[in-house]
N, C-alpha and C. Protein backbone atom coordinates (compact mmCIF):
# COMPACT_ATOMS: atom_id res chain seq x y z
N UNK A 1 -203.39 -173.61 73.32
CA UNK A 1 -204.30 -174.66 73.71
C UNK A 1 -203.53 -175.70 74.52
N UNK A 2 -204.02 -176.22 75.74
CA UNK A 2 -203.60 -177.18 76.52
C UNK A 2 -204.35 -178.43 75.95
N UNK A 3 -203.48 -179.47 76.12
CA UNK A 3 -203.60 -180.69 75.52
C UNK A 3 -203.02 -181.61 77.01
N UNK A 4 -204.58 -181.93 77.76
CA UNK A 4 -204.57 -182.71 78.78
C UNK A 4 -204.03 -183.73 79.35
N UNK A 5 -203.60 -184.71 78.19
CA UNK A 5 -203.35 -186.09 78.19
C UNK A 5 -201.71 -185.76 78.42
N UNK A 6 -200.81 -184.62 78.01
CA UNK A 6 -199.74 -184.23 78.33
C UNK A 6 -199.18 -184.18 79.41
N UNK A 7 -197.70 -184.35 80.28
CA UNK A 7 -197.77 -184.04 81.48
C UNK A 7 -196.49 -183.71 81.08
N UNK A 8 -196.13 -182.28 81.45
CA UNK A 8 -194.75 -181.61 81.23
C UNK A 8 -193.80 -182.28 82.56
N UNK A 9 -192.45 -182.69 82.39
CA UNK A 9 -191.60 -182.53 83.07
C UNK A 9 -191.27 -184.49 82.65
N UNK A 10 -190.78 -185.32 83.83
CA UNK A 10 -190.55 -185.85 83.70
C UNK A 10 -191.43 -187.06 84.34
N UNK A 11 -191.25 -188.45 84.04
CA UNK A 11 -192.67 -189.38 84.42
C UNK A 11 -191.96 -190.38 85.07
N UNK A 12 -192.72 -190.93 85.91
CA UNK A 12 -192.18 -192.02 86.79
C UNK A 12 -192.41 -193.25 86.54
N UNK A 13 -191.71 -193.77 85.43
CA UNK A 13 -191.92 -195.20 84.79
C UNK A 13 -190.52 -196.04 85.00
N UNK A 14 -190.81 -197.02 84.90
CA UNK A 14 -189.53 -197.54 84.88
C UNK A 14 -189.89 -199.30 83.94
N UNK A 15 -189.04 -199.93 83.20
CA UNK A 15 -189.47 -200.92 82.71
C UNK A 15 -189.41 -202.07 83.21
N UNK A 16 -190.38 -203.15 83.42
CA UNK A 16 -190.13 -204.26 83.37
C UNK A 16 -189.27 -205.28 82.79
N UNK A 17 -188.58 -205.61 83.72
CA UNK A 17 -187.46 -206.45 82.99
C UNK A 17 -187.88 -207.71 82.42
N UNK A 18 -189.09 -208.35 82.58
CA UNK A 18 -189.46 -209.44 82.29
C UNK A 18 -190.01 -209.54 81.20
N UNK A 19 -191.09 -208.27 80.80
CA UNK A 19 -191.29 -208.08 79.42
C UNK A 19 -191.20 -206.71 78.58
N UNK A 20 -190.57 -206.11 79.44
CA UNK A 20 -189.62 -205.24 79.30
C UNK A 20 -191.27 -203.88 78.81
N UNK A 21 -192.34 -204.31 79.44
CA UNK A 21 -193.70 -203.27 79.42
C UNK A 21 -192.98 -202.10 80.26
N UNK A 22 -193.31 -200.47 80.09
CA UNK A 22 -193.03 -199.34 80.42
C UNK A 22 -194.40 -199.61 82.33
N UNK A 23 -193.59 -199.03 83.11
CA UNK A 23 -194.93 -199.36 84.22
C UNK A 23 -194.46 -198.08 85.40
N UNK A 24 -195.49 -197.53 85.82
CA UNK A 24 -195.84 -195.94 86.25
C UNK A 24 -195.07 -197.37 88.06
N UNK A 25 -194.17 -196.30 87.93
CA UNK A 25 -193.88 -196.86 89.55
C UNK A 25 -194.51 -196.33 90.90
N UNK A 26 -195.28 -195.54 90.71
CA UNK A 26 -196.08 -194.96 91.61
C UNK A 26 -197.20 -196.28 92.03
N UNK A 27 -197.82 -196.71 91.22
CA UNK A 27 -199.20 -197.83 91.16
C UNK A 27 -198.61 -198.90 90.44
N UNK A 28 -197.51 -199.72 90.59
CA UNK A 28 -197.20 -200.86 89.46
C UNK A 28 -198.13 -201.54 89.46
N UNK A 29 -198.94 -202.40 88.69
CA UNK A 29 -199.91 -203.33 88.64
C UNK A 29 -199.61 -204.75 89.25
N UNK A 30 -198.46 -204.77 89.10
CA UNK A 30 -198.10 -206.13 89.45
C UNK A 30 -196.94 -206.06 90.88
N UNK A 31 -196.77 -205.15 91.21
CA UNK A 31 -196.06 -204.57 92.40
C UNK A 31 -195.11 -204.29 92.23
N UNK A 32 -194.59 -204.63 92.98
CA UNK A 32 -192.60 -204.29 93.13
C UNK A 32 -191.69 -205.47 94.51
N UNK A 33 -190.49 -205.41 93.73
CA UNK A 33 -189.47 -206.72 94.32
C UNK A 33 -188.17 -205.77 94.78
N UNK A 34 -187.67 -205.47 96.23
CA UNK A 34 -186.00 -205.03 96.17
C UNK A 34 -185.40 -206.39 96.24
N UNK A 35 -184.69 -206.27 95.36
CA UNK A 35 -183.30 -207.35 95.41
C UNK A 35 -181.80 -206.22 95.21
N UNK A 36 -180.82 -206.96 95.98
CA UNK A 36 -179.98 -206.16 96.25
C UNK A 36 -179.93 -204.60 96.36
N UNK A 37 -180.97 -204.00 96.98
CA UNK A 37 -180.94 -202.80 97.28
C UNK A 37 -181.49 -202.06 96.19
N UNK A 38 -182.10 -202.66 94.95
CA UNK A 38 -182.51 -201.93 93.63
C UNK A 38 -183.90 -202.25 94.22
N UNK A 39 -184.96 -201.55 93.59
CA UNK A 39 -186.63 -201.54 93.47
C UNK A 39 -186.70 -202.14 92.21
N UNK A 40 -187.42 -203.07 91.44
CA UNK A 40 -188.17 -203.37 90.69
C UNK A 40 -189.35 -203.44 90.31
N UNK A 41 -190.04 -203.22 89.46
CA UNK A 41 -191.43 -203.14 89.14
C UNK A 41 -192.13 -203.49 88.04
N UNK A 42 -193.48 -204.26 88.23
CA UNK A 42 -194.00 -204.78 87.25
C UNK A 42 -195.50 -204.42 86.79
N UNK A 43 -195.15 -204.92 85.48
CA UNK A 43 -196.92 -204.83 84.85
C UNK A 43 -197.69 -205.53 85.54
N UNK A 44 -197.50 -206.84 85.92
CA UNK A 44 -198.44 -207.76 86.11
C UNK A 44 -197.44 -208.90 87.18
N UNK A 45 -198.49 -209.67 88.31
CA UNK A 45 -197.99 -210.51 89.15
C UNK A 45 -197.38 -211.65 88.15
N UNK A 46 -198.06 -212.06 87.31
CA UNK A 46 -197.06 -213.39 86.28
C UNK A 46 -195.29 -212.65 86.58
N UNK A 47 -195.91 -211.12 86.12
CA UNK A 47 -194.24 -211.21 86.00
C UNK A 47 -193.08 -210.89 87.03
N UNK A 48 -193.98 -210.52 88.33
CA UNK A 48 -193.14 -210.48 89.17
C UNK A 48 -192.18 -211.47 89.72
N UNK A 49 -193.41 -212.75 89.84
CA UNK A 49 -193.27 -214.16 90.16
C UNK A 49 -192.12 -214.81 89.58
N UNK A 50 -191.71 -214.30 87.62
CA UNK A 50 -191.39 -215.00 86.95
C UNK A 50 -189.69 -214.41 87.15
N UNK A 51 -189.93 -213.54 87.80
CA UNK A 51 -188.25 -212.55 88.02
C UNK A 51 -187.50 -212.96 89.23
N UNK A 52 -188.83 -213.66 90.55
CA UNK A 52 -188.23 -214.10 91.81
C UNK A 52 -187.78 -215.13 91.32
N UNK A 53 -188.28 -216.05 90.07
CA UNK A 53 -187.40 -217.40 90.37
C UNK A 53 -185.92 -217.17 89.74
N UNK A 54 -185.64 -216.37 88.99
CA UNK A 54 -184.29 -215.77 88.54
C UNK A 54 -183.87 -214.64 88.39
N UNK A 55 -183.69 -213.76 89.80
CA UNK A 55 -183.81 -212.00 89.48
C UNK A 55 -182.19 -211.86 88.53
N UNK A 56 -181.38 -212.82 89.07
CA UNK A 56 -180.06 -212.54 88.20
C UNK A 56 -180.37 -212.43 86.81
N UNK A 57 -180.99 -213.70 86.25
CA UNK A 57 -181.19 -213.52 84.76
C UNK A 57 -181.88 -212.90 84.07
N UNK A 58 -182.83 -211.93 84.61
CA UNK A 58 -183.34 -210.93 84.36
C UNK A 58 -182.84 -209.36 84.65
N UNK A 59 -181.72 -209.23 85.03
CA UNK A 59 -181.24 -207.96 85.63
C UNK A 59 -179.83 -208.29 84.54
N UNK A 60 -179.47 -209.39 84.52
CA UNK A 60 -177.91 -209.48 83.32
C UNK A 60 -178.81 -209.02 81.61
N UNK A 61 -179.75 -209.61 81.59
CA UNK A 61 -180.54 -209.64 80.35
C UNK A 61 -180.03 -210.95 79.70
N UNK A 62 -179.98 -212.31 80.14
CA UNK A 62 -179.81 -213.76 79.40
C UNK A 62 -180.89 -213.98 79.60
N UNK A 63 -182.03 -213.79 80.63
CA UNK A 63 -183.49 -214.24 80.46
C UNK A 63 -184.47 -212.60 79.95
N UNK A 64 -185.53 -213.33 79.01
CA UNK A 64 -186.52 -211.99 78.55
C UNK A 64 -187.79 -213.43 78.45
N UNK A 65 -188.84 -212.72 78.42
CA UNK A 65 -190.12 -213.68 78.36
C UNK A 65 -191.40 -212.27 77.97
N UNK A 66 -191.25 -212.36 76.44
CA UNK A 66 -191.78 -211.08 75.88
C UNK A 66 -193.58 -211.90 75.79
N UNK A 67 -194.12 -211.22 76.12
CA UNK A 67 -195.82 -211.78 76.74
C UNK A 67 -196.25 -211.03 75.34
């Protein structure tokens, strides 16, 4: 029996560093930021916004802002 909701292989998520939500990088909800040559991606515009005003402290992990 196939069980639909499954998707064999591997998935294209990557986490938000801001609230650290799992987010399908294909469609991020909240888009995506390159800083220094990395892609970032978010759940939601709050948190994109909230990463431009400090992408350092969100990429070291001294800033988290768990929603």
């Amino acid at each position: 029996m196939k069980i639909p909701w499954f998707k064999k292989g591997t998935t294209n998520l990557s986490e938000d560093l801001v609230c650290n939500m799992m987010v399908e990088i294909n469609n991020p909800p909240g888009g995506k930021v390159i800083f220094n040559s990395m892609t970032y991606y978010f759940c939601a515009p709050g948190c994109k916004i909230e990463f431009q005003k400090d992408p350092i402290g969100y990429i070291s992990g001294e800033k988290h802002n768990p929603m």
